[in-house]
C-alpha atoms as a PDB file:
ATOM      1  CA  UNK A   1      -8.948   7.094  19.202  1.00  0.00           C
ATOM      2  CA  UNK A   2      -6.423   4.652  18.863  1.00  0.00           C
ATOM      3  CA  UNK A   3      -4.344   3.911  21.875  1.00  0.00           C
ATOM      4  CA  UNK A   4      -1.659   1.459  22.348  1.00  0.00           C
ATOM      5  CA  UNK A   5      -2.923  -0.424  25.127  1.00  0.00           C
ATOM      6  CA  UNK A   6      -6.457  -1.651  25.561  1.00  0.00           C
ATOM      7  CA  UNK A   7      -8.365   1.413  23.817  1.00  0.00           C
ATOM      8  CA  UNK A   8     -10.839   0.645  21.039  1.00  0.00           C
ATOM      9  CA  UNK A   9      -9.455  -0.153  17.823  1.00  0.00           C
ATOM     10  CA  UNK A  10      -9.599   2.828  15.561  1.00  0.00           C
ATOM     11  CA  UNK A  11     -12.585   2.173  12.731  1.00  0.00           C
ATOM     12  CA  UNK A  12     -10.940   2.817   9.106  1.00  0.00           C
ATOM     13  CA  UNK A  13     -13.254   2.824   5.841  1.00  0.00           C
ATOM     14  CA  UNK A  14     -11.153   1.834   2.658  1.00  0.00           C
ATOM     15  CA  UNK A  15     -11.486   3.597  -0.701  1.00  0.00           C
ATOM     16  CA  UNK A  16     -10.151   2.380  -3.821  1.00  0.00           C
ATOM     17  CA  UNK A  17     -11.692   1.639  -7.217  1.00  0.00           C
ATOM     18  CA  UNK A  18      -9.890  -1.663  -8.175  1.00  0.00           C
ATOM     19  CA  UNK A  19     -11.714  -4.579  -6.570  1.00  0.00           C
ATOM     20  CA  UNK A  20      -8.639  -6.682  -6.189  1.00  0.00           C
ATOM     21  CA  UNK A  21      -6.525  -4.115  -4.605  1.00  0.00           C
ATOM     22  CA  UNK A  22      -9.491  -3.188  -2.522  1.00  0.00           C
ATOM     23  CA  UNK A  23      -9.999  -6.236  -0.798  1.00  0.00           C
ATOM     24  CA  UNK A  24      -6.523  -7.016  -0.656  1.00  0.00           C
ATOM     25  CA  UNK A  25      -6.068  -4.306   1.726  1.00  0.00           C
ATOM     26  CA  UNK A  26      -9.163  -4.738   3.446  1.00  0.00           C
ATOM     27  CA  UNK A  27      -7.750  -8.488   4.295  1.00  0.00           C
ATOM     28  CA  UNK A  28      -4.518  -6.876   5.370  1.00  0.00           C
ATOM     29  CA  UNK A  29      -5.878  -4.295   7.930  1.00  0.00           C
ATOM     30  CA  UNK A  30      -7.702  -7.188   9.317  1.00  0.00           C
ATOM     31  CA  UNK A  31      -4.752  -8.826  10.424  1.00  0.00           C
ATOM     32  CA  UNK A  32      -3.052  -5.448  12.204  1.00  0.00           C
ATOM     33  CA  UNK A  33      -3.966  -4.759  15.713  1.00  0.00           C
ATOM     34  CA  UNK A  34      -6.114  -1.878  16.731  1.00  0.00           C
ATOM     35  CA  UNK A  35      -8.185  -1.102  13.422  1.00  0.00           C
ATOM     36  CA  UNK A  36     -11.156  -2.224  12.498  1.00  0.00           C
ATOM     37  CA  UNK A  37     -12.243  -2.116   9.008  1.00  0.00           C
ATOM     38  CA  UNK A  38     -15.704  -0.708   8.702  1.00  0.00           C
ATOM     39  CA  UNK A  39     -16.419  -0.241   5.193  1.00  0.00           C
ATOM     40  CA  UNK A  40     -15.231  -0.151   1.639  1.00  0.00           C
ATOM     41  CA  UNK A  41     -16.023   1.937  -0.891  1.00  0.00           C
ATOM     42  CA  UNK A  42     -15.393   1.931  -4.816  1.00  0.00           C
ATOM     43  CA  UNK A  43     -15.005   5.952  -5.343  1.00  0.00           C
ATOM     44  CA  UNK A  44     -14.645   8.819  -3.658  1.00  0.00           C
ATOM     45  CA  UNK A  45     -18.469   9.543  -3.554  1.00  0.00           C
ATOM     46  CA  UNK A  46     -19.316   5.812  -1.802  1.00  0.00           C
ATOM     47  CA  UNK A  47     -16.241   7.228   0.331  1.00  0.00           C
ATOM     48  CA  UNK A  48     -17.770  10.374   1.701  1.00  0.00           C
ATOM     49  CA  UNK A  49     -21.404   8.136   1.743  1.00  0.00           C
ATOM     50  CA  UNK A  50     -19.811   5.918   3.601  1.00  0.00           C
ATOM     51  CA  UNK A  51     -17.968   8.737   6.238  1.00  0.00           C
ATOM     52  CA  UNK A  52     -21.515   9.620   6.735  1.00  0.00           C
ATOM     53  CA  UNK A  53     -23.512   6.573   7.379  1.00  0.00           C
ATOM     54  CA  UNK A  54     -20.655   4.835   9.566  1.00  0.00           C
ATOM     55  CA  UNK A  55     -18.682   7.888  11.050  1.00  0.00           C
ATOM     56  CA  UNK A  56     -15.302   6.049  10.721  1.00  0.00           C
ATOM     57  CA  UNK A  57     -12.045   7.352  12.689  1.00  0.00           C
ATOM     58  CA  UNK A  58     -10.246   7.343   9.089  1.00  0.00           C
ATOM     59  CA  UNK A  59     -10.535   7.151   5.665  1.00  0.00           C
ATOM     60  CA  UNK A  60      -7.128   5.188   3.984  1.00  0.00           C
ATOM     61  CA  UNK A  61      -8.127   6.724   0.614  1.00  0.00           C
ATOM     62  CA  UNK A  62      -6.505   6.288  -2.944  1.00  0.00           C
ATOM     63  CA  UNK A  63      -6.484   9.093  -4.870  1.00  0.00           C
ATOM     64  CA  UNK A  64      -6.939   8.153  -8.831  1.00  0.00           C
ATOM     65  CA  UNK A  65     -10.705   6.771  -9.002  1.00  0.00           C
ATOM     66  CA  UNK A  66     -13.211   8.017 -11.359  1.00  0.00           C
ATOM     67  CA  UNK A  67     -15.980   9.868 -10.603  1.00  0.00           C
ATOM     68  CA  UNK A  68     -15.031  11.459  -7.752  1.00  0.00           C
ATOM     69  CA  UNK A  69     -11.122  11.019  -7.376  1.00  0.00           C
ATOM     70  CA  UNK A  70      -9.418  11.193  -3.856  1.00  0.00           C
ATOM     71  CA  UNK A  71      -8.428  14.633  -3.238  1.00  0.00           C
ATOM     72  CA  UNK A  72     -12.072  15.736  -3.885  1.00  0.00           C
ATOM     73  CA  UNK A  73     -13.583  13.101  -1.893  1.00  0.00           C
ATOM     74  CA  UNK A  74     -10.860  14.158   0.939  1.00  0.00           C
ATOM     75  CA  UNK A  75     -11.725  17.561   0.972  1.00  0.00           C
ATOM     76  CA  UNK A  76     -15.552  16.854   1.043  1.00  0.00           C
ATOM     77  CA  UNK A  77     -14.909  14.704   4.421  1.00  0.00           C
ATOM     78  CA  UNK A  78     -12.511  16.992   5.862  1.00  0.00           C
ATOM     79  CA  UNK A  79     -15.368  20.075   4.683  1.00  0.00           C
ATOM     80  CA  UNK A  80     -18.547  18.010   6.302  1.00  0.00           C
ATOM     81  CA  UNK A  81     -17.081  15.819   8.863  1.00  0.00           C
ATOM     82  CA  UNK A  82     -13.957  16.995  10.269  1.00  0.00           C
ATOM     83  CA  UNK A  83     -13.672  14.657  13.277  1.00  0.00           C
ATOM     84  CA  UNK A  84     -12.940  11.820  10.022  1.00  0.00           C
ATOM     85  CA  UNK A  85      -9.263  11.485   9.621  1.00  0.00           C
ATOM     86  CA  UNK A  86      -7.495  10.990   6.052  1.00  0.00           C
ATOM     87  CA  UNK A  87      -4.732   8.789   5.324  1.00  0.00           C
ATOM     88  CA  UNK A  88      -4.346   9.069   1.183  1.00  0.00           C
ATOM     89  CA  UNK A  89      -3.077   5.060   0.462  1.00  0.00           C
ATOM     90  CA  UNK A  90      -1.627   5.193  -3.106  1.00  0.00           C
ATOM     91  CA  UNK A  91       0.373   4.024  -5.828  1.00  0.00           C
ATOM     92  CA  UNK A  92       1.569   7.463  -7.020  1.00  0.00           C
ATOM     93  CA  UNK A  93       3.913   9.974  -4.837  1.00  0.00           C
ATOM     94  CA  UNK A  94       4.792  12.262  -7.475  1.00  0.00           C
ATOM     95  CA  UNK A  95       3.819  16.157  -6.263  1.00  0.00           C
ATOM     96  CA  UNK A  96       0.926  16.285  -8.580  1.00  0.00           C
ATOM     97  CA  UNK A  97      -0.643  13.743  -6.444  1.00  0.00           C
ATOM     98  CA  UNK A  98       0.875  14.730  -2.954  1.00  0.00           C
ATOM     99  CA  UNK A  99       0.117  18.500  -2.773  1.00  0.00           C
ATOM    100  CA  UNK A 100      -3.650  18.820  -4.062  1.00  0.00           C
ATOM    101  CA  UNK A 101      -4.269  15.869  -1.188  1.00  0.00           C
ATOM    102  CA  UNK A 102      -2.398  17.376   1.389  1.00  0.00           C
ATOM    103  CA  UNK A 103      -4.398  20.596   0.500  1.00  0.00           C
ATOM    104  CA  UNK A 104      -7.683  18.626   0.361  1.00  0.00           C
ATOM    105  CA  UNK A 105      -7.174  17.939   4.430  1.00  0.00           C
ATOM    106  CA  UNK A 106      -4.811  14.643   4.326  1.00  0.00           C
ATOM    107  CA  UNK A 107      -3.332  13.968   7.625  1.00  0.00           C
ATOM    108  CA  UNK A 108      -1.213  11.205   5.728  1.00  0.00           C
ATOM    109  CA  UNK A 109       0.531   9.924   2.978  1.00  0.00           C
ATOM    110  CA  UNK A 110       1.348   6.943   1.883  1.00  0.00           C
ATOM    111  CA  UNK A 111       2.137   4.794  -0.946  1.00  0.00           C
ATOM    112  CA  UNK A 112       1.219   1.155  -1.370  1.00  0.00           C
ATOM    113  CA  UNK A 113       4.103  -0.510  -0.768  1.00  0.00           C
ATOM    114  CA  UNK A 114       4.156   0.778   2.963  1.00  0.00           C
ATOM    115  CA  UNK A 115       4.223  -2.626   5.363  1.00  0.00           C
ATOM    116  CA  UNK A 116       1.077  -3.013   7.950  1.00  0.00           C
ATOM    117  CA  UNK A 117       3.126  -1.290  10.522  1.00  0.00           C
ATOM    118  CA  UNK A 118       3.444   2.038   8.814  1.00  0.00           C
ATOM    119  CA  UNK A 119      -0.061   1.884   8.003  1.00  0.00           C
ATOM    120  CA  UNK A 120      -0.590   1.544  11.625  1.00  0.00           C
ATOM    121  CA  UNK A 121       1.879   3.866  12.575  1.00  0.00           C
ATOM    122  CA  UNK A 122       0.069   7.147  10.344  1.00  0.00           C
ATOM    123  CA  UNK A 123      -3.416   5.348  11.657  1.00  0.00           C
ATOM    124  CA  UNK A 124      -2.636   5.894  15.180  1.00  0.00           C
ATOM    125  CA  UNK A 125      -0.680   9.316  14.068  1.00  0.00           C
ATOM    126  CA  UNK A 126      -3.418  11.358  12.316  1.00  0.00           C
ATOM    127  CA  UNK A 127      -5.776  10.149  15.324  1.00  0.00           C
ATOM    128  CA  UNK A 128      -3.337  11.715  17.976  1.00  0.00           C
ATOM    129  CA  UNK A 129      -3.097  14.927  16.368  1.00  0.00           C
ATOM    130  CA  UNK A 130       0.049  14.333  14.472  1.00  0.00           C
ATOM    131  CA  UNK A 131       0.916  13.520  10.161  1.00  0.00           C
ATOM    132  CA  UNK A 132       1.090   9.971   9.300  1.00  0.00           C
ATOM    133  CA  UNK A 133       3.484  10.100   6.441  1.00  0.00           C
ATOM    134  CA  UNK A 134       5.546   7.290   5.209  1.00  0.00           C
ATOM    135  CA  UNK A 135       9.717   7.771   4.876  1.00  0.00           C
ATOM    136  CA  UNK A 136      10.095   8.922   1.327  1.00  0.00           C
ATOM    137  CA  UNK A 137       6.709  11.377   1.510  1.00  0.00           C
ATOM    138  CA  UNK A 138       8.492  13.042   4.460  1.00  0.00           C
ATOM    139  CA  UNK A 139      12.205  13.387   2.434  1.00  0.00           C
ATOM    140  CA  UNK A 140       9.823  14.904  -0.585  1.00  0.00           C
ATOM    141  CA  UNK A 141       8.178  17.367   2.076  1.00  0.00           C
ATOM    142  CA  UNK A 142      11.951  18.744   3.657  1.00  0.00           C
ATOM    143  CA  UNK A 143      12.954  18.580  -0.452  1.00  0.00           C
ATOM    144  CA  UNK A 144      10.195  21.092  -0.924  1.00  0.00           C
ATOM    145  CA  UNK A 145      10.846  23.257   2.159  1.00  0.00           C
ATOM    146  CA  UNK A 146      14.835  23.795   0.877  1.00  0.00           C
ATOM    147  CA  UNK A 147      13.739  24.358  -2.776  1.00  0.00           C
ATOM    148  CA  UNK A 148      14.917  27.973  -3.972  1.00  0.00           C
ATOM    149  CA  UNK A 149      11.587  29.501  -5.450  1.00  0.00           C
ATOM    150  CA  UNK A 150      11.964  30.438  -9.467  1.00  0.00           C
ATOM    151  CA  UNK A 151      11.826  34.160  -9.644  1.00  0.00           C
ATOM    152  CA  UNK A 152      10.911  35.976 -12.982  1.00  0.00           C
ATOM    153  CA  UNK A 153      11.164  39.942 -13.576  1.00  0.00           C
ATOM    154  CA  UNK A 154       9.270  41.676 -12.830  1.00  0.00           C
ATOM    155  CA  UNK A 155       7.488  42.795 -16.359  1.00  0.00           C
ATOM    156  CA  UNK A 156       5.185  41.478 -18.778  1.00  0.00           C
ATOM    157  CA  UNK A 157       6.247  37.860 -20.049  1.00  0.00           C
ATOM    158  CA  UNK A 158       7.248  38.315 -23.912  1.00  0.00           C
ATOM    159  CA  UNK A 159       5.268  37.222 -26.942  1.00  0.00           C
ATOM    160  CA  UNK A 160       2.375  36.010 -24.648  1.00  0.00           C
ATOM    161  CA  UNK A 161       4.206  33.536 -23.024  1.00  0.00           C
ATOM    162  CA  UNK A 162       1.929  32.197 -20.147  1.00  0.00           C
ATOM    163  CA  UNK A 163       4.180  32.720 -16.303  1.00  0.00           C
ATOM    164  CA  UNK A 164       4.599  28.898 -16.031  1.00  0.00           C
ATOM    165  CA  UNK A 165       6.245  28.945 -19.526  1.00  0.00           C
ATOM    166  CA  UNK A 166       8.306  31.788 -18.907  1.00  0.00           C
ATOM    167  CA  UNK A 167       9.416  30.661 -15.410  1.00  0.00           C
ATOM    168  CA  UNK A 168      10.484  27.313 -17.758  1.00  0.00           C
ATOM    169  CA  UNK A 169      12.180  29.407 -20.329  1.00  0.00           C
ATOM    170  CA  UNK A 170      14.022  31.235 -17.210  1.00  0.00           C
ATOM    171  CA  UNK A 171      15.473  27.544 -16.337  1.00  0.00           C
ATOM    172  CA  UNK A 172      15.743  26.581 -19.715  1.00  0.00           C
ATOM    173  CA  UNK A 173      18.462  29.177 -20.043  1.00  0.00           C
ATOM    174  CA  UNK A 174      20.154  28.055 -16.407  1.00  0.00           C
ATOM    175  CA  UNK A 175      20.866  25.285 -17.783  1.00  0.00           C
ATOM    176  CA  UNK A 176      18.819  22.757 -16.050  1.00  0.00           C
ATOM    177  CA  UNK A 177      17.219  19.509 -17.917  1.00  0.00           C
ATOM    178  CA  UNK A 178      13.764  18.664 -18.069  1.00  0.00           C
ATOM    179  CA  UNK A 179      13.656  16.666 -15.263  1.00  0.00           C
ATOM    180  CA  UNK A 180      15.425  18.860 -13.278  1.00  0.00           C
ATOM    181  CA  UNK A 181      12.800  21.925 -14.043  1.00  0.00           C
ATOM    182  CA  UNK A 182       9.351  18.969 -13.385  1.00  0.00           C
ATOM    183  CA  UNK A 183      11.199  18.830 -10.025  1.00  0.00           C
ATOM    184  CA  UNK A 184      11.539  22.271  -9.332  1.00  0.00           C
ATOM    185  CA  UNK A 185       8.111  23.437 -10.137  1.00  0.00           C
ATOM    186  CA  UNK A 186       6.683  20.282  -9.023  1.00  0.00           C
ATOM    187  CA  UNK A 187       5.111  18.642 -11.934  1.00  0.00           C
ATOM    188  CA  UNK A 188       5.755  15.859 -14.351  1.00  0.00           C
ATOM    189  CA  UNK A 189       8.221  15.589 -16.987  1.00  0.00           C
ATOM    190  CA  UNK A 190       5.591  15.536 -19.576  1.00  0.00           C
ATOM    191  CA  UNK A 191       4.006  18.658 -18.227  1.00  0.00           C
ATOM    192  CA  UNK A 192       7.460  20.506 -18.825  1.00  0.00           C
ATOM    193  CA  UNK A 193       7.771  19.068 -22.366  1.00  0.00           C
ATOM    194  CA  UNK A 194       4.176  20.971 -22.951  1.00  0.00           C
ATOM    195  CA  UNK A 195       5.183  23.704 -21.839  1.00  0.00           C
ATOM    196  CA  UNK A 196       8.774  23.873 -23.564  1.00  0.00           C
ATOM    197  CA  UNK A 197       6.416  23.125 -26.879  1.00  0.00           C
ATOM    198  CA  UNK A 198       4.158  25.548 -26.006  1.00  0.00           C
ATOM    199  CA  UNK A 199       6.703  28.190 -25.827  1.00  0.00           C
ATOM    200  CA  UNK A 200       8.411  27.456 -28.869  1.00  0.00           C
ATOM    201  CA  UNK A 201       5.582  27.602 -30.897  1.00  0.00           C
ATOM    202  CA  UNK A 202       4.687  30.964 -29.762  1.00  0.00           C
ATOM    203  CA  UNK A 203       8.757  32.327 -29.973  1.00  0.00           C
ATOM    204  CA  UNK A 204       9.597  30.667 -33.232  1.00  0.00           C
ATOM    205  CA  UNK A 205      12.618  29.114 -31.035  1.00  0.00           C
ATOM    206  CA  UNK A 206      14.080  25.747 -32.553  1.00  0.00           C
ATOM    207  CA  UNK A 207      16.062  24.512 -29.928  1.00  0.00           C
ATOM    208  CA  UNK A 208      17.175  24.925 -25.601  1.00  0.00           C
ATOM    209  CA  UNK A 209      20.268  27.092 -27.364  1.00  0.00           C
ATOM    210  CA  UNK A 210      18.022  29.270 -28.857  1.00  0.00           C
ATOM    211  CA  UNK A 211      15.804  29.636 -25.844  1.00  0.00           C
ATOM    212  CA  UNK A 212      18.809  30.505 -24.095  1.00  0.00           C
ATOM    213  CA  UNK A 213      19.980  33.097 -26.249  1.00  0.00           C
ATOM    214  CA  UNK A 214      16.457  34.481 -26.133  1.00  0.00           C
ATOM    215  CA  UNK A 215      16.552  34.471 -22.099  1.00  0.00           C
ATOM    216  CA  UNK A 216      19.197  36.627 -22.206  1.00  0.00           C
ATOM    217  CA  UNK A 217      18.029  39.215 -24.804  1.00  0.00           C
ATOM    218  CA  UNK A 218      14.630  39.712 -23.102  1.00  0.00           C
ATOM    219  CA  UNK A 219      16.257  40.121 -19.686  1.00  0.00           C
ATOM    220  CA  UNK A 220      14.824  36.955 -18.098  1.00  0.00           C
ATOM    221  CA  UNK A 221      18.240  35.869 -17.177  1.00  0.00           C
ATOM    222  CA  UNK A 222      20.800  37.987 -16.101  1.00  0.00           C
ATOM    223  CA  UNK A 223      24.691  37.080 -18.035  1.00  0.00           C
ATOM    224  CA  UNK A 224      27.139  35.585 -15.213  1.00  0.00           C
ATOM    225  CA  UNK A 225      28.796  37.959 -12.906  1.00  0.00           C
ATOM    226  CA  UNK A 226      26.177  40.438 -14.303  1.00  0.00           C
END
């Protein structure tokens, strides 16, 4: 483990699929005290190789990297060699990414425009028992936490509407925009649009006003004061 005065630096293996980025942060972590780079790997396969030929303290792992992408490389390491730490190093820290890493076994999130001492800081973190997770990746987390869940009745979703589109539908008719709903449920703005297409084919509605109307008749969405 990582200590702040005179223990052994902690030994981090890199993972990321772009050479240019991968070496850039190789040179940087050379220059902070107390890690030690050990390795670098391409994809998330050389990644959990590399976990088991070197037995690093931490992985700083991106996640979007083909053949084996980060969250599945992360929970293969946390799966087969738990004592491994994960700190997910990325450019994206939209909930699509977060979540499925954090449920892979991440100890730590952070995006890549963190400075060398927040990398440090979530090295020496995930190493002590504690989450390494930079500023903004901790507001997103509380966000989450205070979130009011999307309840739908319960009773069978109408003209085969999947549960994702009718919970969509249900905030459709509250009145919230699309960007408004990706951040509720946690997905991407395109995602929703799917979805809102998705259930308009299958309803015949032509617009949010319609879909509102249609809320209400089906008893998705109760009138106000109701």
């Amino acid at each position: 483990m990582t200590e702040e005065h005179g223990a052994a630096p902690a030994r981090v293996v890199v993972a990321d699929d772009q050479t240019v980025v991968r070496e850039g942060i190789v040179m940087l972590l050379g220059l902070l005290p107390g890690i030690e780079v050990v390795g670098a790997a391409a994809d998330g396969y050389e990644a959990v190789r590399l976990v088991a030929e070197l037995d690093p303290d931490v992985v700083l792992m991106d996640l979007r990297m083909p053949r084996c992408d980060g969250a599945e490389a992360t929970r293969r390491i946390r799966s087969e060699y738990p004592r491994t730490q994960v700190v997910v190093l990325t450019t994206f820290g939209d909930d699509e990414s977060l979540f499925p890493a954090l449920k892979a076994g991440a100890r730590g999130y952070l995006t890549k425009d963190a400075t060398g001492d927040e990398i440090v800081r979530a090295v020496r973190s995930v190493l002590s028992g504690d989450a390494g997770f930079s500023p903004r990746i901790q507001r997103r987390l509380l966000e989450r936490l205070t979130e009011p869940e999307v309840t739908v009745p319960a009773q069978e979703t109408p003209d085969g509407l999947t549960l994702r589109e009718t919970e969509v539908l249900v905030l459709i008719a509250e009145g919230l925009s699309n960007q408004e709903i990706a951040r509720r449920l946690q997905v991407s703005t395109a995602t929703v649009k799917t979805h809102i297409n998705n259930l308009f084919a299958k309803t015949g509605l032509k617009g949010r006003a319609q879909a509102v109307r249609y809320a209400f008749g089906k008893g998705l969405v109760r009138p106000p004061g109701g």
